[in-house]
PDB file of N, CA and C in Angstrom:
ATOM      1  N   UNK A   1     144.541 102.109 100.662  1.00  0.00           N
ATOM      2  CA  UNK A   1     145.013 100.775 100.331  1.00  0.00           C
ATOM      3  C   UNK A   1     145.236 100.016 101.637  1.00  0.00           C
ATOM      4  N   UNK A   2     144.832  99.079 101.939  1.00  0.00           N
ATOM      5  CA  UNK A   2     144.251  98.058 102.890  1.00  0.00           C
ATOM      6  C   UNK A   2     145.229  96.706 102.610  1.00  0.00           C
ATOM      7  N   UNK A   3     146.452  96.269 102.356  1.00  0.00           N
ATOM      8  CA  UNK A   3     146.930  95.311 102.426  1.00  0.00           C
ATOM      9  C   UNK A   3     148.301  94.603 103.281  1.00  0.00           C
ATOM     10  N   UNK A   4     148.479  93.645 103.345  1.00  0.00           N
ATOM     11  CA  UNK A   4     149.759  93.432 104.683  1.00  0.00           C
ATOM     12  C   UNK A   4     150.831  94.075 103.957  1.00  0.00           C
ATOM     13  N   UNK A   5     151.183  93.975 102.602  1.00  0.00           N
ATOM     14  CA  UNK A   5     152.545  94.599 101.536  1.00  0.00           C
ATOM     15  C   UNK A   5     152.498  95.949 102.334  1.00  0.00           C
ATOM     16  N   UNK A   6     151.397  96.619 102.384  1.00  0.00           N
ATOM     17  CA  UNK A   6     151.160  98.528 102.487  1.00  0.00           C
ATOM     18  C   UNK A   6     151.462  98.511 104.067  1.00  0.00           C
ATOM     19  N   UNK A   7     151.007  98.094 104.633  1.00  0.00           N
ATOM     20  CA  UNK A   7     150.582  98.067 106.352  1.00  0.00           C
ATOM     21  C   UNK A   7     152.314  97.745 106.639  1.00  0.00           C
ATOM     22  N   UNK A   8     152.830  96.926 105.961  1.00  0.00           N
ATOM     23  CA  UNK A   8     154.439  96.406 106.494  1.00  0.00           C
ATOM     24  C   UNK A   8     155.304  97.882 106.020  1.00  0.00           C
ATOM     25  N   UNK A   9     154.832  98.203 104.697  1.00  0.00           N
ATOM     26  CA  UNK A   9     156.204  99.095 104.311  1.00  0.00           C
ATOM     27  C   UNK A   9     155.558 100.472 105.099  1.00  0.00           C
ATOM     28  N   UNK A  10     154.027 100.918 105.757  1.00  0.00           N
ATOM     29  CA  UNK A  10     154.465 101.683 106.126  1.00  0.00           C
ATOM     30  C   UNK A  10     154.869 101.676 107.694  1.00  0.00           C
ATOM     31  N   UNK A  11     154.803 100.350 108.165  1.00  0.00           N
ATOM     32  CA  UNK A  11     155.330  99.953 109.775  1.00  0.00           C
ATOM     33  C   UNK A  11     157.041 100.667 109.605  1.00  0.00           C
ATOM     34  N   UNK A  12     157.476  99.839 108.597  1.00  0.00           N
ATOM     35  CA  UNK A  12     158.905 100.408 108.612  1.00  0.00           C
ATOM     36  C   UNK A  12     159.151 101.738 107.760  1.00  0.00           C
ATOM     37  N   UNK A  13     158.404 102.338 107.791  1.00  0.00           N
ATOM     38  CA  UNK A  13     158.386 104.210 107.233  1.00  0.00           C
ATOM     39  C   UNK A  13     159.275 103.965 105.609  1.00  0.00           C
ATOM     40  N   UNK A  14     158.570 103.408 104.991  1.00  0.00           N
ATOM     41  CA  UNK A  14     158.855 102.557 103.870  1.00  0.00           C
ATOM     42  C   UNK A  14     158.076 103.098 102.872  1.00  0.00           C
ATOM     43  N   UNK A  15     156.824 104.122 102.962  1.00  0.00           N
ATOM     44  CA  UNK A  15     156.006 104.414 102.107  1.00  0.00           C
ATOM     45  C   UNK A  15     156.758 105.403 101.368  1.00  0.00           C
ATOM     46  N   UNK A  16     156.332 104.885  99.798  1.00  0.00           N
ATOM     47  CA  UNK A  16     156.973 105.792  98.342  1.00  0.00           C
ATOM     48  C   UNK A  16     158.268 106.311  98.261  1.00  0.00           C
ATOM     49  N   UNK A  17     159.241 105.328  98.871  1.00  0.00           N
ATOM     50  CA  UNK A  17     160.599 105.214  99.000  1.00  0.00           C
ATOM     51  C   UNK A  17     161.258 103.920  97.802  1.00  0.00           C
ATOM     52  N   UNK A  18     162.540 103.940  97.764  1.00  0.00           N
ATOM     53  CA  UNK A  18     162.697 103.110  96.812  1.00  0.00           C
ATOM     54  C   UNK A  18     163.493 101.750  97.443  1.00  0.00           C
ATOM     55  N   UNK A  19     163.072 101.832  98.797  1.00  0.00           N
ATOM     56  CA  UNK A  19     163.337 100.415  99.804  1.00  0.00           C
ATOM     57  C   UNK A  19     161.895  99.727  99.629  1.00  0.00           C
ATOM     58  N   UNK A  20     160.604 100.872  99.919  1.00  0.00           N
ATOM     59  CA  UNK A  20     159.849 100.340  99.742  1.00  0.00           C
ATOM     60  C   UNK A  20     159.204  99.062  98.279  1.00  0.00           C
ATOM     61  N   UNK A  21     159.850  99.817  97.120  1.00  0.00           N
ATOM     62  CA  UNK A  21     159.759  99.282  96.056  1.00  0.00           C
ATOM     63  C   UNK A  21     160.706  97.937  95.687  1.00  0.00           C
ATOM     64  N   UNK A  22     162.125  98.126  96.431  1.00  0.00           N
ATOM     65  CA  UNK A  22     162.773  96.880  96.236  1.00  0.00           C
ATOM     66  C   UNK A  22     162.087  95.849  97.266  1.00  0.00           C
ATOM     67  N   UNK A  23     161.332  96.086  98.827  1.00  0.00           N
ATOM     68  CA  UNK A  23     160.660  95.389  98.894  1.00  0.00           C
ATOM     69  C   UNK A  23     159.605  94.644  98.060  1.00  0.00           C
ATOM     70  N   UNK A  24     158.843  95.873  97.960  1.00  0.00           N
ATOM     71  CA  UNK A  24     157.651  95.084  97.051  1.00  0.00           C
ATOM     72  C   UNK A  24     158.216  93.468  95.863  1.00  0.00           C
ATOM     73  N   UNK A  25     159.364  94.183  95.301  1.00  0.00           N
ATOM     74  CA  UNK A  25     159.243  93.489  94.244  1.00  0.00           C
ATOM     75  C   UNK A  25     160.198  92.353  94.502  1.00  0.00           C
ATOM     76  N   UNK A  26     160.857  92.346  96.001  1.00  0.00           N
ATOM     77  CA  UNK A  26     161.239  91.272  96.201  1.00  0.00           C
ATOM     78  C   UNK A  26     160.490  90.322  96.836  1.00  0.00           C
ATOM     79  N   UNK A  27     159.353  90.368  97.549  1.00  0.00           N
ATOM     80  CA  UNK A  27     158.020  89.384  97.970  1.00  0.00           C
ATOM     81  C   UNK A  27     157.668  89.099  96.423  1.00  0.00           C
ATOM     82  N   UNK A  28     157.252  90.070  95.785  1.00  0.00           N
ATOM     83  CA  UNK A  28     156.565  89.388  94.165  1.00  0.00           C
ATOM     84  C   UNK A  28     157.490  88.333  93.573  1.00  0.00           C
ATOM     85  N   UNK A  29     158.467  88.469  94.012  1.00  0.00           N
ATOM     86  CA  UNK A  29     159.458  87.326  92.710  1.00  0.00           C
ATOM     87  C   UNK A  29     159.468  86.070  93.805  1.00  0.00           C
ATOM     88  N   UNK A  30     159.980  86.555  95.387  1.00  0.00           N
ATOM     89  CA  UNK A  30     159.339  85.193  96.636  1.00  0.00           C
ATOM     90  C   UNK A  30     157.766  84.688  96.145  1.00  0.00           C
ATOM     91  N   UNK A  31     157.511  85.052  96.314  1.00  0.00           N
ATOM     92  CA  UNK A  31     155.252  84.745  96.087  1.00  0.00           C
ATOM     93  C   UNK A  31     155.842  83.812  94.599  1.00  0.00           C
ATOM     94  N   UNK A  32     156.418  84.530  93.532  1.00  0.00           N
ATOM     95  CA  UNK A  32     156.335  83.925  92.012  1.00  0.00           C
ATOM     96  C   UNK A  32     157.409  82.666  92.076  1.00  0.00           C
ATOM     97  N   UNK A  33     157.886  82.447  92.886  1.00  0.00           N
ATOM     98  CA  UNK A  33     159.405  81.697  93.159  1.00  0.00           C
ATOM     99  C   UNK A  33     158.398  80.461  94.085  1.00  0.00           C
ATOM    100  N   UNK A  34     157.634  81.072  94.926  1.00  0.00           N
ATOM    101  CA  UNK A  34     156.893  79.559  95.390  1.00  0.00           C
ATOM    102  C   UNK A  34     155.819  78.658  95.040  1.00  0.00           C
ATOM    103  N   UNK A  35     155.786  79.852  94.225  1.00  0.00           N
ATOM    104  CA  UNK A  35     154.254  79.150  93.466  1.00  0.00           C
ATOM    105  C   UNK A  35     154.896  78.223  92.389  1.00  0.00           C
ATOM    106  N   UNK A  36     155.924  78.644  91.506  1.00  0.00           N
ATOM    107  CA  UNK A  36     156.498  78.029  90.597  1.00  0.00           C
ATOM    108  C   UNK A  36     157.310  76.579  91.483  1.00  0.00           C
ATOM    109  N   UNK A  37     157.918  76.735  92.486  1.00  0.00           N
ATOM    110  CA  UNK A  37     158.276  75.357  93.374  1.00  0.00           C
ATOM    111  C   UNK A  37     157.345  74.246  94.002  1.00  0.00           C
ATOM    112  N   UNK A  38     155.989  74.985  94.145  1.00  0.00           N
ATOM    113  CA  UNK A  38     155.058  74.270  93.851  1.00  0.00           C
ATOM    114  C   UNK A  38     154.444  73.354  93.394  1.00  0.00           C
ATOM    115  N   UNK A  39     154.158  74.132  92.066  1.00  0.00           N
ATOM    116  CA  UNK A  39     154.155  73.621  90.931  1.00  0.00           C
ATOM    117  C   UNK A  39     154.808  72.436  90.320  1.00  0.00           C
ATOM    118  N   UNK A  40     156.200  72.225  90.578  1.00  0.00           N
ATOM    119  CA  UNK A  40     156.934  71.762  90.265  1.00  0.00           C
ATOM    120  C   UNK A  40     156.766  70.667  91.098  1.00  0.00           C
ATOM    121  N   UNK A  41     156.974  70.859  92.298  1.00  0.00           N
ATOM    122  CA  UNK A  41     156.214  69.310  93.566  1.00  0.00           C
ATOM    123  C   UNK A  41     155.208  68.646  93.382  1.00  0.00           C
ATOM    124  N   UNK A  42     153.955  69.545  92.783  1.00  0.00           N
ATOM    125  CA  UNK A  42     152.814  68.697  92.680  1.00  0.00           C
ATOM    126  C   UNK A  42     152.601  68.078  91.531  1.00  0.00           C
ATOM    127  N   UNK A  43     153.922  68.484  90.064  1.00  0.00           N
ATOM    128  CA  UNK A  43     153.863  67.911  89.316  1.00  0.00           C
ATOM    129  C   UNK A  43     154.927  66.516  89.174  1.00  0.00           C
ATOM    130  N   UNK A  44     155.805  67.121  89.890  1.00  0.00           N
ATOM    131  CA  UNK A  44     157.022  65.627  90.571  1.00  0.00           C
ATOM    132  C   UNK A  44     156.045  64.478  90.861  1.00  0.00           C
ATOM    133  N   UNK A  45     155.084  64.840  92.172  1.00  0.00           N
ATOM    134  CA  UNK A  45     154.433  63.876  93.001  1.00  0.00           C
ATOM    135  C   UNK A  45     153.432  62.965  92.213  1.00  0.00           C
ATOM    136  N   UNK A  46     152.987  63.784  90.900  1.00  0.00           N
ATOM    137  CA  UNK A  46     151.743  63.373  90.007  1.00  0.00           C
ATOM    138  C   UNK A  46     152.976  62.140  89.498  1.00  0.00           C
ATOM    139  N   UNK A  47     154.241  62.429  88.866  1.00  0.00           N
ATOM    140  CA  UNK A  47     154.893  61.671  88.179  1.00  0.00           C
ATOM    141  C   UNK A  47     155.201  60.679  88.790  1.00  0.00           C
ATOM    142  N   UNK A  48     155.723  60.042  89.427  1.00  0.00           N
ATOM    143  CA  UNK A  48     156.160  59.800  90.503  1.00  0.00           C
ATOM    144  C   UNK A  48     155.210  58.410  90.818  1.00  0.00           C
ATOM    145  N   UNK A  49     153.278  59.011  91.395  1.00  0.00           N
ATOM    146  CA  UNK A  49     152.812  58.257  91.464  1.00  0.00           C
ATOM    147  C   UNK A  49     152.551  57.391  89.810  1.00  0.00           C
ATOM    148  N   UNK A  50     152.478  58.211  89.060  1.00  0.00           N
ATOM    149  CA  UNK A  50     152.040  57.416  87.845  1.00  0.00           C
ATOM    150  C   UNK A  50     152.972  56.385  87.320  1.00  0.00           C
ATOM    151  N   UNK A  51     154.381  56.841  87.907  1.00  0.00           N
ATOM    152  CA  UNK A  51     155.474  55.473  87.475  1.00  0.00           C
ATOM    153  C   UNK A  51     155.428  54.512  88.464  1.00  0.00           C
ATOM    154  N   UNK A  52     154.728  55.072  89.485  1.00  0.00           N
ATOM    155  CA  UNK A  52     154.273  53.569  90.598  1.00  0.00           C
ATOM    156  C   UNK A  52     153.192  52.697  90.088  1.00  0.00           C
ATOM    157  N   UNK A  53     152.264  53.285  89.658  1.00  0.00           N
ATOM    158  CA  UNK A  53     151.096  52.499  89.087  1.00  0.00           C
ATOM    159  C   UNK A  53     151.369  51.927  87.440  1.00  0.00           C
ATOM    160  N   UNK A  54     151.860  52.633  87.333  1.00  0.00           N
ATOM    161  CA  UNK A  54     152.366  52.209  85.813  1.00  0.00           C
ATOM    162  C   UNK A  54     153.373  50.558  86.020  1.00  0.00           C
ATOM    163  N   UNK A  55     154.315  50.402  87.295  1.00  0.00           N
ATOM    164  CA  UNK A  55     155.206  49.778  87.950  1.00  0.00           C
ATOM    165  C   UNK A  55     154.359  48.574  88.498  1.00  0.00           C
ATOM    166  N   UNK A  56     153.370  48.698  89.050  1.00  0.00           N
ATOM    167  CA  UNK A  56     152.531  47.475  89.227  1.00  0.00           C
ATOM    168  C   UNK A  56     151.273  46.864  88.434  1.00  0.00           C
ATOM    169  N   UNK A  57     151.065  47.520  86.929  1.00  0.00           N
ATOM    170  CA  UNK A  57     151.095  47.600  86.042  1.00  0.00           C
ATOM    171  C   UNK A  57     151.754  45.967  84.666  1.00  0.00           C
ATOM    172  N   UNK A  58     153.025  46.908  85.133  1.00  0.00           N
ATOM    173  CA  UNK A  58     153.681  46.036  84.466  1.00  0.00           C
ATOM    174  C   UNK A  58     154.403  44.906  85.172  1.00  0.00           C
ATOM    175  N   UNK A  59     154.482  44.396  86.645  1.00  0.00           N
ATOM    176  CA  UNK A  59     154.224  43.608  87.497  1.00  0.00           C
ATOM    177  C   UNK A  59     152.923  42.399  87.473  1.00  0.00           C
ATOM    178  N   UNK A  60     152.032  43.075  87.463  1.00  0.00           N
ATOM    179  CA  UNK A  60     150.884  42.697  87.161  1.00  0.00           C
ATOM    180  C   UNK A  60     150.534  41.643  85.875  1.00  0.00           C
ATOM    181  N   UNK A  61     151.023  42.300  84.896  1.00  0.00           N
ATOM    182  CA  UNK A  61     151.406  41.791  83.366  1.00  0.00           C
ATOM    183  C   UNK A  61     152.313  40.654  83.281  1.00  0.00           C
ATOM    184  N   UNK A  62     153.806  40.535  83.652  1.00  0.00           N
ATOM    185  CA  UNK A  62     154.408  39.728  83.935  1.00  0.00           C
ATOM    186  C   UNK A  62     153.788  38.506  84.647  1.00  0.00           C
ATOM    187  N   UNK A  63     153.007  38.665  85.649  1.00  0.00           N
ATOM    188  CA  UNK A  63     152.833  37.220  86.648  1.00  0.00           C
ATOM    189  C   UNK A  63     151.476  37.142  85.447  1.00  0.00           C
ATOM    190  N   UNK A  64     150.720  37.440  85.022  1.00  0.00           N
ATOM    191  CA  UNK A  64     149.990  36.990  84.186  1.00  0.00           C
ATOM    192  C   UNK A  64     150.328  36.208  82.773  1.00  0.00           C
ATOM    193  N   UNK A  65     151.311  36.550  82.329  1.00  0.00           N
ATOM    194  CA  UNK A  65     152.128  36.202  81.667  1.00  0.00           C
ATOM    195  C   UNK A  65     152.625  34.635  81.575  1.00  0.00           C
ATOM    196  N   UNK A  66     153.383  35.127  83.143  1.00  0.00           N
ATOM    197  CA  UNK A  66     153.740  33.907  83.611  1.00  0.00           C
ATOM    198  C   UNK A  66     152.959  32.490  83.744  1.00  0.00           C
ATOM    199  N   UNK A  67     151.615  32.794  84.124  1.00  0.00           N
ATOM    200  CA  UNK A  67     150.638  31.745  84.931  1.00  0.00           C
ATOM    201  C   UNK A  67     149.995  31.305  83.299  1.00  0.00           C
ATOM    202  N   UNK A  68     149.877  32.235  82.161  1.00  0.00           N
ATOM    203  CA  UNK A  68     149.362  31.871  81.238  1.00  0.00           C
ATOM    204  C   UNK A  68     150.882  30.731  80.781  1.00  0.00           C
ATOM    205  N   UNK A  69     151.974  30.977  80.243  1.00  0.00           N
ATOM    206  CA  UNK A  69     152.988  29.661  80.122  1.00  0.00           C
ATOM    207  C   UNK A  69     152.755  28.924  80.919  1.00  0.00           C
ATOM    208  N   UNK A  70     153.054  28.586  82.222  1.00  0.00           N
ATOM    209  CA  UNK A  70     152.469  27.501  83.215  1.00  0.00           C
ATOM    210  C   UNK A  70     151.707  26.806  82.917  1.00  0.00           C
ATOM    211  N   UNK A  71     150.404  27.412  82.749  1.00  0.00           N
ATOM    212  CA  UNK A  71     149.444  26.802  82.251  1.00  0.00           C
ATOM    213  C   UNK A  71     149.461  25.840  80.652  1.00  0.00           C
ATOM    214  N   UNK A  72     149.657  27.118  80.019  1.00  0.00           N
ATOM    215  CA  UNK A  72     150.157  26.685  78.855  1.00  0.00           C
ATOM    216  C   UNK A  72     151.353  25.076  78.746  1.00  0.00           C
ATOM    217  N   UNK A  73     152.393  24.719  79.579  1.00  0.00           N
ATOM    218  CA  UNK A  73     153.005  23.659  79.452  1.00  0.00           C
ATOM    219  C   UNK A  73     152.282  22.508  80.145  1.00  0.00           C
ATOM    220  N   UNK A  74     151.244  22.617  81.255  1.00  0.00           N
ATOM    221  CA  UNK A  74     150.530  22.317  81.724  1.00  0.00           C
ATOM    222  C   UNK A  74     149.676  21.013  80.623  1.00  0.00           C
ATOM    223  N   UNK A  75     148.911  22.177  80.004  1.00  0.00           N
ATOM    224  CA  UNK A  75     148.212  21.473  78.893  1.00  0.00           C
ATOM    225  C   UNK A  75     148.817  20.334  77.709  1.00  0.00           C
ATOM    226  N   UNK A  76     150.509  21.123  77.557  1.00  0.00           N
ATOM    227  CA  UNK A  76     150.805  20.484  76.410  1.00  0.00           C
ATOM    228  C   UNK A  76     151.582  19.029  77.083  1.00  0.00           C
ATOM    229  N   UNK A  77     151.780  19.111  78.385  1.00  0.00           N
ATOM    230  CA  UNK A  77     152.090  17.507  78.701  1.00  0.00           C
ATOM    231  C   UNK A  77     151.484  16.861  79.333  1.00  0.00           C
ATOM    232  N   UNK A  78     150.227  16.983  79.290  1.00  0.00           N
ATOM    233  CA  UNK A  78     148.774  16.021  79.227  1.00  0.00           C
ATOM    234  C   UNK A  78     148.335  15.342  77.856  1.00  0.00           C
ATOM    235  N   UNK A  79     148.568  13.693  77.727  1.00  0.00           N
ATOM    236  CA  UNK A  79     148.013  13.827  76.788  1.00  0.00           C
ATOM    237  C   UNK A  79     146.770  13.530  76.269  1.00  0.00           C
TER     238      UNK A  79
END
């Protein structure tokens, strides 16, 4: 077995010990703990941007809005 997990626990004379194993399975829940924080960032950041665009959006809507009344009183006191 060829991996940095194996190569580390047996640097520290860690092989088929039960340090070795609370290692192991404390990197697995670190590794599962960052991936899940991750996750969670790149789904924040997705949100985040979409209430920005969504935000100029409805910015967008408003001054259109607006320029259509303008216009609109525009017309009606011409006669």
């Amino acid at each position: 077995m060829d991996n940095p997990l194996h190569r580390l626990c047996l640097n520290w004379g860690l092989h088929k010990s039960s340090a070795a194993q609370t290692l192991r399975e404390k990197l697995i829940i670190q590794g599962v703990l960052q991936q899940t924080q991750d996750r969670f960032q790149h789904m924040s950041d997705q949100i985040i941007r979409r209430i920005d665009d969504m935000t100029k959006r409805i910015d967008d809507l408003e001054k259109n809005i607006s320029d259509v009344m303008a216009q609109n009183q525009i017309e009606q006191q011409q006669p």
